[in-house]
Protein backbone atom coordinates (compact mmCIF):
# COMPACT_ATOMS: atom_id res chain seq x y z
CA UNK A 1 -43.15 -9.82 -89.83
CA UNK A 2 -45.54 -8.32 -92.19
CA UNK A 3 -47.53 -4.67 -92.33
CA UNK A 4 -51.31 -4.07 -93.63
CA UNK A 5 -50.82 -0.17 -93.53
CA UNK A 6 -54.32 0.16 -94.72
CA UNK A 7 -55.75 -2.57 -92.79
CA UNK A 8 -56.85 -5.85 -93.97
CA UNK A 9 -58.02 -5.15 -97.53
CA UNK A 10 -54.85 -2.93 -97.65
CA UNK A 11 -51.36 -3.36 -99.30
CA UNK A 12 -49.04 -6.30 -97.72
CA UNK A 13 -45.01 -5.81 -97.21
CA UNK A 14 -43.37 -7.68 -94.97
CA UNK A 15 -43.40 -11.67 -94.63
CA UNK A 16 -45.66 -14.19 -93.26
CA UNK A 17 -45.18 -17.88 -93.50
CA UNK A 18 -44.25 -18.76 -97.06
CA UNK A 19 -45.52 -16.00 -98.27
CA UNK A 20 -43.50 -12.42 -98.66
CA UNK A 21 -45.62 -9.39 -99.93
CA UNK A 22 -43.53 -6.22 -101.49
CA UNK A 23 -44.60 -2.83 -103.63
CA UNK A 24 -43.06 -1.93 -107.02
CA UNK A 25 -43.73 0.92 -108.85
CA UNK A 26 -47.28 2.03 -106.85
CA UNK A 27 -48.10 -1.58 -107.32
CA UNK A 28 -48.16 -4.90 -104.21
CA UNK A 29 -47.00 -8.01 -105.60
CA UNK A 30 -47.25 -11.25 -103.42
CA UNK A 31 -44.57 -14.53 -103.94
CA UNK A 32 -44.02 -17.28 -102.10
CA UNK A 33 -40.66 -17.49 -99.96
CA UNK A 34 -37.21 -18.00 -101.18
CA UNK A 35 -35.80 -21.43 -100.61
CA UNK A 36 -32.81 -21.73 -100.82
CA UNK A 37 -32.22 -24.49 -103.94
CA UNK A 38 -31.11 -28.05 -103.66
CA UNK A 39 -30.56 -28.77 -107.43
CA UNK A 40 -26.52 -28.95 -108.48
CA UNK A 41 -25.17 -26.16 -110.80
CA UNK A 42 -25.36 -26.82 -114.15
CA UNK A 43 -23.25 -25.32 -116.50
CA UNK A 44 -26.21 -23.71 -118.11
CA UNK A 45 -27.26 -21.89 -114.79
CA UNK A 46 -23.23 -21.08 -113.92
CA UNK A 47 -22.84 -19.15 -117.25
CA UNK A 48 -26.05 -17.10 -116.09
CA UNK A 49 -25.03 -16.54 -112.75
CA UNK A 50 -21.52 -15.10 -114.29
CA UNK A 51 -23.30 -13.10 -116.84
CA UNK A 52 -25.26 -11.44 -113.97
CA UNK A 53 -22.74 -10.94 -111.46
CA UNK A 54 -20.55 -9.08 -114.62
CA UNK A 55 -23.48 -7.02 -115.69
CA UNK A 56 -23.79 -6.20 -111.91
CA UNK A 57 -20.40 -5.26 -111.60
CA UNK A 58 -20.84 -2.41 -114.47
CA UNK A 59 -24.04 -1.49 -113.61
CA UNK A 60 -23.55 -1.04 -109.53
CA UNK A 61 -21.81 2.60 -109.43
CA UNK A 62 -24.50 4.07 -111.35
CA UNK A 63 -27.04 2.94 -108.82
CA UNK A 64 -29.00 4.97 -107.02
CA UNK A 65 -28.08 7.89 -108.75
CA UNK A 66 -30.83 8.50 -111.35
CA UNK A 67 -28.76 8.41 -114.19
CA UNK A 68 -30.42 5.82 -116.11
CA UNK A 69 -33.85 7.49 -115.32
CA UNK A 70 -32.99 10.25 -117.62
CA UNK A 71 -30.73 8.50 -120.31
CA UNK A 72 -33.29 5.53 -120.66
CA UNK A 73 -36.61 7.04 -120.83
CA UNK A 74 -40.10 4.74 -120.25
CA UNK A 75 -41.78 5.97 -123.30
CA UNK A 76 -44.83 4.39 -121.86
CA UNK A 77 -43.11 1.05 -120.88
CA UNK A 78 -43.39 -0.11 -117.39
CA UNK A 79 -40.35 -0.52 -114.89
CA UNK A 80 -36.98 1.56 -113.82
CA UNK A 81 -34.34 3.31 -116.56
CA UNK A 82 -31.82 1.22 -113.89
CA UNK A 83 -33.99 -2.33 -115.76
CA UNK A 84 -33.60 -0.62 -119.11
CA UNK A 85 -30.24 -0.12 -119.12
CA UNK A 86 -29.43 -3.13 -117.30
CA UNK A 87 -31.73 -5.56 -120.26
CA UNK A 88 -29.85 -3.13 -122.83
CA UNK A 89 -26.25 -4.39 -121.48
CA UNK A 90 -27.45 -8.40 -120.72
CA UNK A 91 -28.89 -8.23 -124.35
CA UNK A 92 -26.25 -6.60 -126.37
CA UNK A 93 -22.95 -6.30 -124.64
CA UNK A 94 -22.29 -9.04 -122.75
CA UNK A 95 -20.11 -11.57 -124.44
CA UNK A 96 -18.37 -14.33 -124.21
CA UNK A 97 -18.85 -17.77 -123.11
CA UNK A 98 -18.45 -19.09 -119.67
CA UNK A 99 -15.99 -18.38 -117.33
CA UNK A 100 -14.82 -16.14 -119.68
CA UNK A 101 -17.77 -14.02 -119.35
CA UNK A 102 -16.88 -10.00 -119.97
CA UNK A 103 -18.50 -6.70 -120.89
CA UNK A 104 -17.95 -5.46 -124.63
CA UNK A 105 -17.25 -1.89 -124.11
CA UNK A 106 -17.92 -0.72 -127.68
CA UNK A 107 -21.21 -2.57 -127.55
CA UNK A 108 -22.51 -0.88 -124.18
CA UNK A 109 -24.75 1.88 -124.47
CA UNK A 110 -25.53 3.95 -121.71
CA UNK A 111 -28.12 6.00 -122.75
CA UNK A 112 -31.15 4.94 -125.84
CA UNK A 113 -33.53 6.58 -127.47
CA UNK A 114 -35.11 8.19 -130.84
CA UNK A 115 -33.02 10.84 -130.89
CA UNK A 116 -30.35 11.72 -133.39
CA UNK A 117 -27.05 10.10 -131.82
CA UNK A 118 -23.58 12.09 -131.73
CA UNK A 119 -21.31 12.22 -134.85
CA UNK A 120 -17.62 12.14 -135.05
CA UNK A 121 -17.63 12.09 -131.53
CA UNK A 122 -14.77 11.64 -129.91
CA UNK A 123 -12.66 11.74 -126.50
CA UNK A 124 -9.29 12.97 -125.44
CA UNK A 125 -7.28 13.84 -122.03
CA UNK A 126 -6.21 17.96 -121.62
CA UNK A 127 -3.58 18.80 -119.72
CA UNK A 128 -5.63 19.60 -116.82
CA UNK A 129 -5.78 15.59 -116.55
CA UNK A 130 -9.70 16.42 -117.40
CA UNK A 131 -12.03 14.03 -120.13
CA UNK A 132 -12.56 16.66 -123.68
CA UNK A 133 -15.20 15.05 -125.85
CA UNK A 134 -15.70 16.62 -128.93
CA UNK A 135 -18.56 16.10 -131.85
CA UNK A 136 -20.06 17.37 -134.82
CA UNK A 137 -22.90 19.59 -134.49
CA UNK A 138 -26.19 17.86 -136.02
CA UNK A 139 -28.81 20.27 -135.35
CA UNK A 140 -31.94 20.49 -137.81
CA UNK A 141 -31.17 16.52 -138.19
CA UNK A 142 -34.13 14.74 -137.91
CA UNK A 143 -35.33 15.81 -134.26
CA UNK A 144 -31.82 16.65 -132.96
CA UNK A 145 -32.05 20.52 -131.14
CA UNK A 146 -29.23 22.95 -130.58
CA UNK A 147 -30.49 22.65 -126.96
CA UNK A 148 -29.90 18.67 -126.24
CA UNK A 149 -27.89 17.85 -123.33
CA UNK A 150 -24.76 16.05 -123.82
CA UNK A 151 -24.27 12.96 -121.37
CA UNK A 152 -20.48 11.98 -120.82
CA UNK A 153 -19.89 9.03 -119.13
CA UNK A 154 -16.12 7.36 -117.78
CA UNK A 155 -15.96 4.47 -116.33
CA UNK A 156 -13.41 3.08 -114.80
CA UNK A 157 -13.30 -0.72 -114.81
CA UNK A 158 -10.07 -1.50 -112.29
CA UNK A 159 -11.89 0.63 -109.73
CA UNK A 160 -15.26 0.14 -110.39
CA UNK A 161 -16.02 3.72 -110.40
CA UNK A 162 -17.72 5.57 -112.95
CA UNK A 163 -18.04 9.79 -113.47
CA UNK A 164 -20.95 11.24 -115.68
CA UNK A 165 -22.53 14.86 -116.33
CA UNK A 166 -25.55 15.38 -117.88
CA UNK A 167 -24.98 18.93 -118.16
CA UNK A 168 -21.52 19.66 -119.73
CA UNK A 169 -22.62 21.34 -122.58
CA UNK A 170 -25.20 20.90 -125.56
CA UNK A 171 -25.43 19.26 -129.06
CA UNK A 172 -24.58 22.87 -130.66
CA UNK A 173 -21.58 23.58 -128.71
CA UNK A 174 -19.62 20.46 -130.29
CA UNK A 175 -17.38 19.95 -127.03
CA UNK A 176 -17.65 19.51 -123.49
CA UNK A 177 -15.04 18.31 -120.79
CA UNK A 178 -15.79 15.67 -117.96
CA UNK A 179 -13.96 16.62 -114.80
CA UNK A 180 -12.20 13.38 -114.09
CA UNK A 181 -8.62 14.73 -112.94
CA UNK A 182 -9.48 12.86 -109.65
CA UNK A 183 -8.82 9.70 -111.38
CA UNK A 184 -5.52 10.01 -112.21
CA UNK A 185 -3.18 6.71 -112.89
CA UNK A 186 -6.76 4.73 -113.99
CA UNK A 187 -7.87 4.11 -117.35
CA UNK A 188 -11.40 5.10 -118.23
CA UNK A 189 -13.71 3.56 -121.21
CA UNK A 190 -15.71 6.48 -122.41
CA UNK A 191 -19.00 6.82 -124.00
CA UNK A 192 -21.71 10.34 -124.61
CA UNK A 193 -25.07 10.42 -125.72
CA UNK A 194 -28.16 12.92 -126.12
CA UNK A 195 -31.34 13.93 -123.66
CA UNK A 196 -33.89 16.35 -124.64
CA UNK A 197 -33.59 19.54 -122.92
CA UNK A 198 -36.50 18.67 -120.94
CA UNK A 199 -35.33 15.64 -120.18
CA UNK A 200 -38.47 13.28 -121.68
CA UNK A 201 -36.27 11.83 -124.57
CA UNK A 202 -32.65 10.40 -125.42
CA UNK A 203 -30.47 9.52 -128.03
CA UNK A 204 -28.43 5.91 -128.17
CA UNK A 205 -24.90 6.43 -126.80
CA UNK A 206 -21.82 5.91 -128.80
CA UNK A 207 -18.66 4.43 -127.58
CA UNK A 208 -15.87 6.67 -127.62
CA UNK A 209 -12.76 4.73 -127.00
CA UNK A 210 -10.07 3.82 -123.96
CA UNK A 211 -8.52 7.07 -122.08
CA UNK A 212 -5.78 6.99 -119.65
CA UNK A 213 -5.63 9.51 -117.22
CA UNK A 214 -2.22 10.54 -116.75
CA UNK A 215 -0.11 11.35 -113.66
């Protein structure tokens, strides 16, 4: 069934017939109906499906939690920071050839922009079972600020899980610790990145390295 909230020269959502009307981003788009496809499944089109499902996979826990929104900023282009990260990862990180499709952790980035990225950065379990990442302070670099946020990301590919702060510390303070002691027995792959204080700009990620939480 279909709406017209705004009566007949109004939006359509819903589905009628063959045809299905939805909004995205303050704007209605109309396609035809789904069918569901008769045509065998070609190599080519197996490989793609794979290379979707294991972008899926990495994207999924960071869904719905407007991470991406703030670590992949529009800067005037259309669509979601979830689509911006998730072209970022098909594009540059995916590798492999089918069915041995997989994600290339060193290659992911989970935040992008202009900004200045981290240096020397690094991470390393405390004995509080807790994520330190540590850096070199870059301020006065091109536009990096004593004030930029730090983003610290773990994920944790056997359980599909993934911890992040946005506000652990800041590009002057040259460490932070991710509170990830929950984890313990998994392995995490680790990555940090920059946002503007205010949030309107980022800094491409850098991958830093394989951490097992202990015990």
């Amino acid at each position: 069934m279909a709406r017209i909230p705004n009566g007949i020269t109004g939006e359509f959502i819903g589905t009628a017939g063959n045809v299905s009307g939805y909004m995205r981003f303050g704007t209605n788009f109309l396609r035809s109906r789904r069918r569901k496809s008769t045509n065998a499944m070609t190599p080519k089109r197996l490989a793609q499906q794979q290379k979707i499902k294991v972008c899926n996979d990495f994207t999924r826990p960071f869904a719905g939690r407007g991470f991406f929104t703030k670590t992949f900023p529009a800067y005037g282009s259309k669509g979601s920071g979830f689509n911006r990260a998730t072209s970022a990862l098909m594009n540059q990180a995916i590798v492999g050839s089918y069915p041995e499709t997989a994600v290339s952790y060193p290659l992911v980035l989970v935040s992008q922009g202009p900004l200045p990225s981290p240096v020397n950065a690094s991470a390393a379990l405390n004995n509080e079972g807790n994520i330190v990442f540590s850096w070199t302070d870059n301020t006065g670099t091109g536009t990096a600020k004593a004030n930029d946020k730090a983003v610290l990301v773990a994920y944790f590919p056997g359980l599909q899980q993934v911890v992040f702060s946005l506000d652990a510390g800041t590009r002057a303070a040259g460490t932070a610790v991710l509170q990830v002691s929950p984890m313990r027995g998994a392995v995490a792959e680790t990555w940090m990145g920059f946002i503007s204080n205010d949030e309107k700009d980022a800094a491409d990620s850098v991958y830093t390295g394989s951490v097992g939480v202990e015990l």
